[in-house]
C-alpha atoms as a PDB file:
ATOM      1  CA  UNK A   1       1.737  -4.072  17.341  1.00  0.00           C
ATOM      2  CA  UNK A   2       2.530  -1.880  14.633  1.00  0.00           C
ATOM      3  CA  UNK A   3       4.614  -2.701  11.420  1.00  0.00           C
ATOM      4  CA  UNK A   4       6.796  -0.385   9.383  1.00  0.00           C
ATOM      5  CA  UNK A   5       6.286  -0.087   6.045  1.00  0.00           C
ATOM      6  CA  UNK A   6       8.687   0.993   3.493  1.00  0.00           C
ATOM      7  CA  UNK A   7       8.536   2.149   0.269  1.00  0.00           C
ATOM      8  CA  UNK A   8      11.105   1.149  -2.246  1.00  0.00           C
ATOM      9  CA  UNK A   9      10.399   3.091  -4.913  1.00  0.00           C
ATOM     10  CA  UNK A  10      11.352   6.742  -6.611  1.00  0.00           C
ATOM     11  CA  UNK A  11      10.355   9.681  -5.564  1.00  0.00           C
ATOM     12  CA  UNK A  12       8.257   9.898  -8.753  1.00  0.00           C
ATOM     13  CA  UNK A  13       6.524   6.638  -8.144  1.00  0.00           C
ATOM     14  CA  UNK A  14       5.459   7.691  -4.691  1.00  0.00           C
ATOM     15  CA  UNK A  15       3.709  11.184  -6.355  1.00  0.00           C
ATOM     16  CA  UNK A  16       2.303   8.867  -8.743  1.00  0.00           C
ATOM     17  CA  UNK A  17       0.977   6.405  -5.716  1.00  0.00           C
ATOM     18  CA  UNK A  18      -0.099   9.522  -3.876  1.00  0.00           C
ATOM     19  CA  UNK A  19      -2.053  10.745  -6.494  1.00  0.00           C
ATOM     20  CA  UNK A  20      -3.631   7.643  -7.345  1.00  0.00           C
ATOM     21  CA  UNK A  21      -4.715   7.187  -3.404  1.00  0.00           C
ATOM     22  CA  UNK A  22      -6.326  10.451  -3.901  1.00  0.00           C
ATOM     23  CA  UNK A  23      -8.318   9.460  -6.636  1.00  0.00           C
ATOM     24  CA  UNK A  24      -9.869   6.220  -5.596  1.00  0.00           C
ATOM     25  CA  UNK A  25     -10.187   7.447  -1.479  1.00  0.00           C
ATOM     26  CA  UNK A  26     -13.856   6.526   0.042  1.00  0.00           C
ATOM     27  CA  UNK A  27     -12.926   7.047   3.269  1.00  0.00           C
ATOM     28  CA  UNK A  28     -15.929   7.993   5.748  1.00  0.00           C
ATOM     29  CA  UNK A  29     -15.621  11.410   7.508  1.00  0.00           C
ATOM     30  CA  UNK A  30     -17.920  13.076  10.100  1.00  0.00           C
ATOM     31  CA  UNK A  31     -19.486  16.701   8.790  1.00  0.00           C
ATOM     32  CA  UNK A  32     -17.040  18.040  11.575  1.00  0.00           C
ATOM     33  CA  UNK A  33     -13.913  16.511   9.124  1.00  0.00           C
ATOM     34  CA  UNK A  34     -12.477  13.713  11.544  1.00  0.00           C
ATOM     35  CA  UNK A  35     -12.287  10.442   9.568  1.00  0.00           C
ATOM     36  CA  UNK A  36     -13.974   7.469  10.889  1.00  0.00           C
ATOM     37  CA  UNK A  37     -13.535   5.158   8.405  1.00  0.00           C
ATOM     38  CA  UNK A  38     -10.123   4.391   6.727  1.00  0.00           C
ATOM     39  CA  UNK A  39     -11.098   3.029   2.604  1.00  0.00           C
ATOM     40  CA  UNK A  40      -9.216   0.110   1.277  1.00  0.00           C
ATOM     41  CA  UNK A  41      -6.564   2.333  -0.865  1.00  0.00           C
ATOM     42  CA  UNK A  42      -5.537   3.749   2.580  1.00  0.00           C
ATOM     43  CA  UNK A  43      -5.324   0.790   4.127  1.00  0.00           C
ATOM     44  CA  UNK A  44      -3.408  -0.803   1.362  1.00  0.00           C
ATOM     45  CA  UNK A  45      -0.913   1.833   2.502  1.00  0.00           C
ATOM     46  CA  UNK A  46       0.091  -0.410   5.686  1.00  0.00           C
ATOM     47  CA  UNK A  47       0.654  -3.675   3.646  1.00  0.00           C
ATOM     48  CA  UNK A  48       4.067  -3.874   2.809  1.00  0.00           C
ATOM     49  CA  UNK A  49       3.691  -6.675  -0.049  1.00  0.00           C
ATOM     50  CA  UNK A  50       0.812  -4.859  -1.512  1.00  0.00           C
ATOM     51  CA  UNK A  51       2.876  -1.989  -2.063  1.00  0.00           C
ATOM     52  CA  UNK A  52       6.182  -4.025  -3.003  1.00  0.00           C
ATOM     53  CA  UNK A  53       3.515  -5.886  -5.379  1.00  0.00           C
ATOM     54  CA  UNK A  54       2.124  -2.576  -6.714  1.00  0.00           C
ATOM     55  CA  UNK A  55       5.466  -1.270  -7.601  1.00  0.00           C
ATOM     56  CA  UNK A  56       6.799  -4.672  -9.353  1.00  0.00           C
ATOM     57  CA  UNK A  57       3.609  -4.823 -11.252  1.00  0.00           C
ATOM     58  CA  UNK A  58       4.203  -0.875 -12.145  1.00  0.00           C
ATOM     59  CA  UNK A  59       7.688  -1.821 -13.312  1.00  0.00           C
ATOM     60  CA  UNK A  60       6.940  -4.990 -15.022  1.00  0.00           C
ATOM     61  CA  UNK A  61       4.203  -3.153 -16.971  1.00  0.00           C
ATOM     62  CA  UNK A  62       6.101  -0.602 -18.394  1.00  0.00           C
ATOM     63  CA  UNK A  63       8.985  -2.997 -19.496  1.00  0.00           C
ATOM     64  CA  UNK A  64       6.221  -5.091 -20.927  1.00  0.00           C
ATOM     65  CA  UNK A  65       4.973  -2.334 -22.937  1.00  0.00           C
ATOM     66  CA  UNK A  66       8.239  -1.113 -23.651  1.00  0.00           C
ATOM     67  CA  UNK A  67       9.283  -4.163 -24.928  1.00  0.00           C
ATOM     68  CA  UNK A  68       6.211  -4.878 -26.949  1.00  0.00           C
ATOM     69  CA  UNK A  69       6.629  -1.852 -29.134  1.00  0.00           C
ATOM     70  CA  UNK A  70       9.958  -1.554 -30.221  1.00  0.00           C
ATOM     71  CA  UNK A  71       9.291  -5.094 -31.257  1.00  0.00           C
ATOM     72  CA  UNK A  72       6.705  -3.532 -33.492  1.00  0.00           C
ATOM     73  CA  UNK A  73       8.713  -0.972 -34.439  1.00  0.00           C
ATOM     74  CA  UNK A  74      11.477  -3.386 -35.630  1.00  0.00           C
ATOM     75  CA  UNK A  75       9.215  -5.401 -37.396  1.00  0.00           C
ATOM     76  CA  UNK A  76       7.906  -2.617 -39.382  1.00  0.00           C
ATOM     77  CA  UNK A  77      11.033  -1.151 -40.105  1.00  0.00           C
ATOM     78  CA  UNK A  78      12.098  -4.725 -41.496  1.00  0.00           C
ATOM     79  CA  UNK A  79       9.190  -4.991 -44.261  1.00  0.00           C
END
């Protein structure tokens, strides 16, 4: 039985995703070009809380970071 998976993020996020799939693939393919072997970044594709994980962990990262240096910068600006 087959799941759907959807993905809740922006269009950028999902070139972003895409990109990064490409980039960490080790997926095993016969010299004629059929794949035989799918790698765990493509399989990660049919998890829907790995990718609902992925993207809050995206999110919450650059809020993080976000928040972390105008902090700095307000400090700074202070002394």
């Amino acid at each position: 039985m087959s799941q759907r998976v959807l993905w809740h993020g922006t269009q950028t996020e999902v070139v972003v995703l895409i990109h990064s799939i490409k980039q960490h693939c080790t997926c095993e393919f016969e010299t004629s070009g059929k794949r035989i072997g799918d790698c765990s970044a493509h399989q990660m594709l049919l998890n829907q809380r790995a990718l609902d994980g992925l993207l809050f962990a995206r999110r919450m990262a650059q809020r993080l970071l976000i928040e972390e240096f105008s902090e700095a910068r307000t400090v700074n600006s202070e002394r």
